[in-house]
N, C-alpha and C. Protein backbone atom coordinates (compact mmCIF):
# COMPACT_ATOMS: atom_id res chain seq x y z
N UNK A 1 -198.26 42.41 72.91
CA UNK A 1 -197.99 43.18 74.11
C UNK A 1 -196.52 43.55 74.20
N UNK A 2 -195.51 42.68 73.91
CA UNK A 2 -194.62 42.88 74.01
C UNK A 2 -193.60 43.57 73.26
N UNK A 3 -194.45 43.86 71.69
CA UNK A 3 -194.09 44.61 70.80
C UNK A 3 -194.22 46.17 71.40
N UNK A 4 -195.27 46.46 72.01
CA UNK A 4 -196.12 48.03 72.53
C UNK A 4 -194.60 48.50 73.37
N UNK A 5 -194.33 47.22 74.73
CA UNK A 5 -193.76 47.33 75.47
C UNK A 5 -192.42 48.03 75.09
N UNK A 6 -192.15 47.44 74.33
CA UNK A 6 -191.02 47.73 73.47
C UNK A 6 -190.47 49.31 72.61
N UNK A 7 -191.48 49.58 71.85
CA UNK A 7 -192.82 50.57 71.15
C UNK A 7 -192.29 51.47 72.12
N UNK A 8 -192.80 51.83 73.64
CA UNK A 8 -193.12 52.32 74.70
C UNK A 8 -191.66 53.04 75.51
N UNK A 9 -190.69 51.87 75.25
CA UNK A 9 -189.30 52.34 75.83
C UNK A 9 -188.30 52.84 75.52
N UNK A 10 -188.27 52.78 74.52
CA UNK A 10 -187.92 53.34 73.19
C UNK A 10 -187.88 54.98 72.90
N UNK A 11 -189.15 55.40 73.38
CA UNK A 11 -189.61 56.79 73.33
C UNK A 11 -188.74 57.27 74.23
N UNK A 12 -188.60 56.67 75.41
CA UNK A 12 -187.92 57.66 76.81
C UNK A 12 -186.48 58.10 75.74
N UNK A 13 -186.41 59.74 76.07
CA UNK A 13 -185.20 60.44 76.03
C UNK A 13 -184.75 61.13 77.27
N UNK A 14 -184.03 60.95 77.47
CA UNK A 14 -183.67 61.77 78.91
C UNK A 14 -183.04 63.31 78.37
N UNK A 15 -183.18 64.61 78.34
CA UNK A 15 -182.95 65.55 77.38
C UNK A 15 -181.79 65.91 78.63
N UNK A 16 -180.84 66.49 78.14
CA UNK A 16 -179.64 67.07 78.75
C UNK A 16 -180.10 68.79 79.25
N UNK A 17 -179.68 69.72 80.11
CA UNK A 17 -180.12 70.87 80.78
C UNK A 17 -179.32 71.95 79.81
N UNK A 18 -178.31 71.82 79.36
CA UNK A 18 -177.47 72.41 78.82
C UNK A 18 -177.15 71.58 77.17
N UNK A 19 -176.78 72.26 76.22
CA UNK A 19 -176.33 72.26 74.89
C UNK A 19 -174.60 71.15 75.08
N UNK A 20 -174.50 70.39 74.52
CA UNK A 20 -172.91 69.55 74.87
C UNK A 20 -171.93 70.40 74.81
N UNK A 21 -172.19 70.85 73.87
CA UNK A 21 -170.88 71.95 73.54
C UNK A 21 -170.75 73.22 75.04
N UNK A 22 -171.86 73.30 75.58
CA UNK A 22 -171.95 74.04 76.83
C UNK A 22 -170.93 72.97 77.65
N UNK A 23 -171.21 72.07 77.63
CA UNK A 23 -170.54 70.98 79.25
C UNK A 23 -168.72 71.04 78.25
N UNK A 24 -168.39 70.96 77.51
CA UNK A 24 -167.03 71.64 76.97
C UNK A 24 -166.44 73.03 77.29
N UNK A 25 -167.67 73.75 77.09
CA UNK A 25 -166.63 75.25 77.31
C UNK A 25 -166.80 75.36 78.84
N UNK A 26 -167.63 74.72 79.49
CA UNK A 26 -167.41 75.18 81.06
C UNK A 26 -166.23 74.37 81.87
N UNK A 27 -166.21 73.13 81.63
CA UNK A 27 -164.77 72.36 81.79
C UNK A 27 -163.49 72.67 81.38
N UNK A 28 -163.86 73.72 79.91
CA UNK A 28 -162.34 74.01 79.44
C UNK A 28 -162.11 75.52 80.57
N UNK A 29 -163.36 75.66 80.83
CA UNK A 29 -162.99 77.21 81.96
C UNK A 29 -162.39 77.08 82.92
N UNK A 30 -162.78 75.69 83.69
CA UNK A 30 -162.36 75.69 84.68
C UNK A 30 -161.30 74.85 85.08
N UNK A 31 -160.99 74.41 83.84
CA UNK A 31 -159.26 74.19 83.85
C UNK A 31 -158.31 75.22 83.35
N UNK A 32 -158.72 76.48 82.77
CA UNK A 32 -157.93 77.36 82.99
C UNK A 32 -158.13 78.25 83.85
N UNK A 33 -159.21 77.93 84.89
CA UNK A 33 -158.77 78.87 86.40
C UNK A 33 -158.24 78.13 86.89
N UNK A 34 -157.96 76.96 87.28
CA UNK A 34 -157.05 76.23 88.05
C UNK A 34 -155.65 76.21 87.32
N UNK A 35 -155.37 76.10 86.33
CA UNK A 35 -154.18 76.84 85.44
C UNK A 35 -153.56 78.08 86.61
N UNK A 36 -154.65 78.87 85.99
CA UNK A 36 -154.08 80.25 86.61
C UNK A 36 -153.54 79.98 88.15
N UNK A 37 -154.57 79.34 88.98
CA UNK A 37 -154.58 79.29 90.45
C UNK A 37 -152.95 78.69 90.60
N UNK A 38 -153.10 77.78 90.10
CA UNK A 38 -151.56 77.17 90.07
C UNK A 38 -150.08 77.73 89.66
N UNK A 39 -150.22 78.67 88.03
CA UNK A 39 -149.52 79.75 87.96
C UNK A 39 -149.26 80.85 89.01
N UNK A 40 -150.44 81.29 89.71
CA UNK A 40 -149.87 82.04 91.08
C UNK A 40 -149.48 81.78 91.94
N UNK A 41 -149.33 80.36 92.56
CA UNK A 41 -148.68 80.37 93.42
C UNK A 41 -147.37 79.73 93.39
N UNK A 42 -147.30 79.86 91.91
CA UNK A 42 -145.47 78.95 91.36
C UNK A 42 -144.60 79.87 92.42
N UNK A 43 -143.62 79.26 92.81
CA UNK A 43 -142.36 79.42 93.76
C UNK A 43 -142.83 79.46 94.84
N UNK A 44 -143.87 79.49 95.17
CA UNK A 44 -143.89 80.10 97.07
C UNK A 44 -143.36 79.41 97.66
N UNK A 45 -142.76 77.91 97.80
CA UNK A 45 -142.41 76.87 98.50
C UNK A 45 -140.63 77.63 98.70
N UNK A 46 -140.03 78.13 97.74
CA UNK A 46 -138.19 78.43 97.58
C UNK A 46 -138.34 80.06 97.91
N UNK A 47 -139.22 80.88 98.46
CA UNK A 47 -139.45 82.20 98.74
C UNK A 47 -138.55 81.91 100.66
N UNK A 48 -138.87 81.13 101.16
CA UNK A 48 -138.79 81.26 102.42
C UNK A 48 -137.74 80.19 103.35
């Protein structure tokens, strides 16, 4: 029984929604919009 059990749990894959290399290029995106976001508003603080 405890072999089956075993046998049995083994099988579970939990499959990911997206490709890995997908969860990379969307993280690398959205550290270069926050890049950018941050590049635009360089100086505003010494403007005024």
């Amino acid at each position: 029984m405890s072999t089956a059990v075993l046998a049995a749990e083994s099988e579970i894959v939990n499959h990911l929604p997206f490709e890995p290399i997908a969860y990379g290029i969307v993280t690398f995106c959205l550290f270069v919009v926050a890049l950018g976001v941050t590049y635009a508003f360089r100086s505003t603080g010494t403007k005024h």
